[in-house]
Structures are given as C-alpha cells and as structure tokens.
N, C-alpha and C. Protein backbone atom coordinates (compact mmCIF):
# COMPACT_ATOMS: atom_id res chain seq x y z
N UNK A 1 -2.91 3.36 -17.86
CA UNK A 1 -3.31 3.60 -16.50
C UNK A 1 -2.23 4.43 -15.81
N UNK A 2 -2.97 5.13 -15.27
CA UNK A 2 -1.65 6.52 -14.90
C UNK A 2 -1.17 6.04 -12.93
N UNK A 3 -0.02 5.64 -12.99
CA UNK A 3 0.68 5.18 -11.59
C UNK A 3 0.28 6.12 -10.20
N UNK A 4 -0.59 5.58 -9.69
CA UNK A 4 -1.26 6.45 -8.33
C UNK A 4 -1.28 5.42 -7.29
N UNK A 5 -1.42 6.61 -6.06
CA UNK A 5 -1.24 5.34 -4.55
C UNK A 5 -2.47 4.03 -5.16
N UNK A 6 -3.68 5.00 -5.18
CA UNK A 6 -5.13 3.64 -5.22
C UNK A 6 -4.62 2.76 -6.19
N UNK A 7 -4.01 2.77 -7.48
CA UNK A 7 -3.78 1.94 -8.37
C UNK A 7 -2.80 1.01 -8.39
N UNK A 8 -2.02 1.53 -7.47
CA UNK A 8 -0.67 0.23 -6.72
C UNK A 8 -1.03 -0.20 -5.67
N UNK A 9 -2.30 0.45 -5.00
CA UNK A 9 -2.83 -0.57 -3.90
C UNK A 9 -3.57 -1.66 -4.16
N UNK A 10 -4.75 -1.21 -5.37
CA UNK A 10 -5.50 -1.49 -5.99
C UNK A 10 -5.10 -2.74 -6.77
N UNK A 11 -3.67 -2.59 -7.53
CA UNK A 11 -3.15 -3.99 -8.58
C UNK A 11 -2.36 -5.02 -7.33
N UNK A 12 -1.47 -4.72 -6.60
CA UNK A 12 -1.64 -5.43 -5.36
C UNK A 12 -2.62 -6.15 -4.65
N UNK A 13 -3.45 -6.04 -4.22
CA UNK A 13 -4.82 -6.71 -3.78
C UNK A 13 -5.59 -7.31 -4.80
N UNK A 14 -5.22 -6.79 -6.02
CA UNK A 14 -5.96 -7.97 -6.89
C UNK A 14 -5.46 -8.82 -7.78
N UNK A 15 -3.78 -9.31 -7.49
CA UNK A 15 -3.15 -9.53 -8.18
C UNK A 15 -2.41 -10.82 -7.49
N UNK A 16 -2.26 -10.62 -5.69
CA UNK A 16 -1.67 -11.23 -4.97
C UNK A 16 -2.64 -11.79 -3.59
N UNK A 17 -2.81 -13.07 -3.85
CA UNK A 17 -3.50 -13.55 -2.76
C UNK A 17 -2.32 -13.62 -0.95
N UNK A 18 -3.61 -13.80 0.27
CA UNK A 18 -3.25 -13.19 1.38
C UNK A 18 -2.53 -12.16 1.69
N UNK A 19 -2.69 -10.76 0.99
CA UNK A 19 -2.76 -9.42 1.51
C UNK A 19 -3.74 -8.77 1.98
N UNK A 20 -3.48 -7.57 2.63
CA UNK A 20 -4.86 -7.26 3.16
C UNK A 20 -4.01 -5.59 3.82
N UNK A 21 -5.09 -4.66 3.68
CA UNK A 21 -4.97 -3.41 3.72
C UNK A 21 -4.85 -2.92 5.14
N UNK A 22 -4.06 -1.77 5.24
CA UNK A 22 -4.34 -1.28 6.85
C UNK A 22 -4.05 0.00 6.32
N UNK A 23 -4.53 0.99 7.44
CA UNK A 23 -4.44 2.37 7.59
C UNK A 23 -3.94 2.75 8.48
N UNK A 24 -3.11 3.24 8.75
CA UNK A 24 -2.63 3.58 10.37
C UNK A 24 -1.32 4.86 9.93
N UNK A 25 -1.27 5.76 11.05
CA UNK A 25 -0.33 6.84 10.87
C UNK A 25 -0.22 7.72 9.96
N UNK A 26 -1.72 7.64 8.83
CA UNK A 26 -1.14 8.56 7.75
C UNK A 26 -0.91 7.77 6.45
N UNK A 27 -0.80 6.21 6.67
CA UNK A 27 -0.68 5.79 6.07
C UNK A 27 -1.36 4.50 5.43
N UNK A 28 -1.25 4.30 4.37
CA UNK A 28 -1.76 2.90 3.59
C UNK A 28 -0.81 1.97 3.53
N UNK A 29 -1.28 0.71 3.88
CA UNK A 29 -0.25 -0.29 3.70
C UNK A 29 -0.91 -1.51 3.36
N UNK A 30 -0.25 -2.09 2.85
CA UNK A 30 -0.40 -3.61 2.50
C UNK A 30 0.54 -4.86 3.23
N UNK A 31 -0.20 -5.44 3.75
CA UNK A 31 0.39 -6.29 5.01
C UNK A 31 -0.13 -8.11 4.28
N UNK A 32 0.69 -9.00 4.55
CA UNK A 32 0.88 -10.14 3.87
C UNK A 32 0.17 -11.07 5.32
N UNK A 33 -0.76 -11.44 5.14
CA UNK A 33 -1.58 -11.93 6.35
C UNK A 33 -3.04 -12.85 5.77
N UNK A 34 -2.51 -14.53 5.51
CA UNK A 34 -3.44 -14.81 4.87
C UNK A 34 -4.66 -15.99 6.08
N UNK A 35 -5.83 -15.32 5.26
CA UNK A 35 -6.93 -16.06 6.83
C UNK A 35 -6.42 -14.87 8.04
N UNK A 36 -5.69 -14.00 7.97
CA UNK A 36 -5.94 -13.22 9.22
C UNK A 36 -5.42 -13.69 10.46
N UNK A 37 -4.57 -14.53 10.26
CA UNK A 37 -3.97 -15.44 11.29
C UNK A 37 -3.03 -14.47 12.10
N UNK A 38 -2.25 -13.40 11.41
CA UNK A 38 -1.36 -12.27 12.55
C UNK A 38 -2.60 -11.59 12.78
N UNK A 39 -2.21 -10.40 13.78
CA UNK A 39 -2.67 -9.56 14.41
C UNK A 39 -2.69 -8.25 13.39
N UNK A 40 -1.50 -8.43 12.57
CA UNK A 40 -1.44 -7.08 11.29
C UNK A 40 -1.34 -8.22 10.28
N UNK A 41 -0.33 -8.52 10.13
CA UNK A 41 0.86 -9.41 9.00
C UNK A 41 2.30 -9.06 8.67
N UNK A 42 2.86 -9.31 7.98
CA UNK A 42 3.96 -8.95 7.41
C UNK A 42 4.59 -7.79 6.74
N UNK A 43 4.56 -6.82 6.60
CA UNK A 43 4.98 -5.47 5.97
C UNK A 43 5.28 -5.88 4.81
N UNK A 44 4.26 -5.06 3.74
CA UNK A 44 5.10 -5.80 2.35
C UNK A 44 4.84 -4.06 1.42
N UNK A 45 4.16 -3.70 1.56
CA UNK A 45 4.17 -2.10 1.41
C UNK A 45 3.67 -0.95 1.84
N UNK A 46 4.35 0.28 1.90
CA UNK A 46 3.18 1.08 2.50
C UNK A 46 3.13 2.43 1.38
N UNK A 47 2.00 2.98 1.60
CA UNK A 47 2.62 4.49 0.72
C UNK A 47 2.16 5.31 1.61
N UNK A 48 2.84 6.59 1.78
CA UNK A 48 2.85 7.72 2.57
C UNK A 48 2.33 9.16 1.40
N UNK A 49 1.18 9.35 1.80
CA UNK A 49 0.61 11.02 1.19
C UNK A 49 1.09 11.91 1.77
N UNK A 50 1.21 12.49 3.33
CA UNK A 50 1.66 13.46 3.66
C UNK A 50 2.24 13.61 4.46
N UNK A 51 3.06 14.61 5.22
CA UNK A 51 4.13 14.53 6.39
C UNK A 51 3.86 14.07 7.40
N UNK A 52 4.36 13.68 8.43
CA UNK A 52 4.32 13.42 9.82
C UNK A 52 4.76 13.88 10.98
N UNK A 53 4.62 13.77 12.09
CA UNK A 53 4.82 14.43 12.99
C UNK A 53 6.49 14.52 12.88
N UNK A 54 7.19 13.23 12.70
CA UNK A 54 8.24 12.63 12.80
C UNK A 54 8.85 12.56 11.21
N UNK A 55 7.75 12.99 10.25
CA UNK A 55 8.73 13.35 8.84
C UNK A 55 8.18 14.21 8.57
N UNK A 56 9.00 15.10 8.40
CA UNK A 56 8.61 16.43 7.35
C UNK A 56 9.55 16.50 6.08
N UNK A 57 10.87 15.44 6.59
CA UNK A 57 12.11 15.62 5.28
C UNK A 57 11.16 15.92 3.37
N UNK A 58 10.12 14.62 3.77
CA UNK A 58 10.22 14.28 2.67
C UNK A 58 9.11 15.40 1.32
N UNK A 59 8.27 16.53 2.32
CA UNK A 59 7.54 17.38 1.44
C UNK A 59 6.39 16.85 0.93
N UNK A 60 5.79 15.80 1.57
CA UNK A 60 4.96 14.99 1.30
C UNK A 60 3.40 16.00 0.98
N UNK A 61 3.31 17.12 1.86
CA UNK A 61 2.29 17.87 1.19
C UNK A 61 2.22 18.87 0.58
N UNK A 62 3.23 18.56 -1.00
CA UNK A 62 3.10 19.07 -1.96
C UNK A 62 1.76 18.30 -2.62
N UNK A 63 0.94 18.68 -3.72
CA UNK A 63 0.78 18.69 -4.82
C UNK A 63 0.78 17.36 -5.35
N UNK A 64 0.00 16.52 -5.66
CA UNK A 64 0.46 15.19 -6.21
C UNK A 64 2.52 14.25 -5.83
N UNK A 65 2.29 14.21 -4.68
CA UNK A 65 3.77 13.88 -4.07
C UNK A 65 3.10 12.88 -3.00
N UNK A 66 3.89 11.60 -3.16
CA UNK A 66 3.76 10.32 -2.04
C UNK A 66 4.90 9.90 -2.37
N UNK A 67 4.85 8.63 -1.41
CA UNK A 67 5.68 7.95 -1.22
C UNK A 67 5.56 6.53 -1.20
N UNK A 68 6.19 5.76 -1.73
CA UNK A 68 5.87 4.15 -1.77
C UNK A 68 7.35 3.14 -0.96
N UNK A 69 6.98 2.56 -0.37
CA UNK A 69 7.77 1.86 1.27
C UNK A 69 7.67 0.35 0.47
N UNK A 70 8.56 -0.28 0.21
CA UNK A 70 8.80 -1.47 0.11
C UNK A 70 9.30 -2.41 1.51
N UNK A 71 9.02 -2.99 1.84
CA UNK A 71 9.86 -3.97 2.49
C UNK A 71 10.11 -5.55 1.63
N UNK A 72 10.97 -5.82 1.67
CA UNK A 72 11.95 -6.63 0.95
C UNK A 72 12.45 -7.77 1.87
C-alpha cells in the first residue's frame, strides 16, 4: 500500500476508536473526540496538501508534496 494523505487518514480511523475527521483551513485532520463530547477534540493529526495564506515556506503545491502534523 503506497503511503498517501487518504491512507494515513484512512488507517487512523479504522484502526483507532474516538477519532473523528475535520476539514478546516486547507486542511485534514484527525481530532480525538469520542461520542462528540468536545466541540472539535483533541489535535492528534493533521496533513496539509497545499500552501496557505500564512505558509508558503513549505512548497506544498508541488506535485505529489504534503505534509503530516503530529501532535504529541
């Protein structure tokens, strides 16, 4: 299985109970929120496809190029 955003979102959500997906800014994330009890949840990852207003460092719209956000 070839390592892509959908497929680390994808083994995440089906691997780990009370996560749950959000979209916001450009971005995909996975937020730790079980029953829905926060308002988001917990930050547990995000991945970033393309630049932002506020990042351009990272060249994000190259060509098969993201980014994967841990929080720890």
């Amino acid at each position: 299985m070839a390592i892509t955003p959908d497929n680390i979102l994808k083994y995440c959500l089906d691997n780990f109970d009370g996560l749950v997906e959000v979209n916001s800014w450009g971005e995909r994330g996975i937020f730790y929120n079980p029953g829905g009890v926060l308002k988001r949840g917990v930050y547990v990852l995000t991945i970033k496809e393309k630049d932002g207003d506020n990042d351009r460092a990272s060249l994000l719209d190259r060509k098969d190029m993201w980014r994967v956000n841990i929080g720890v």
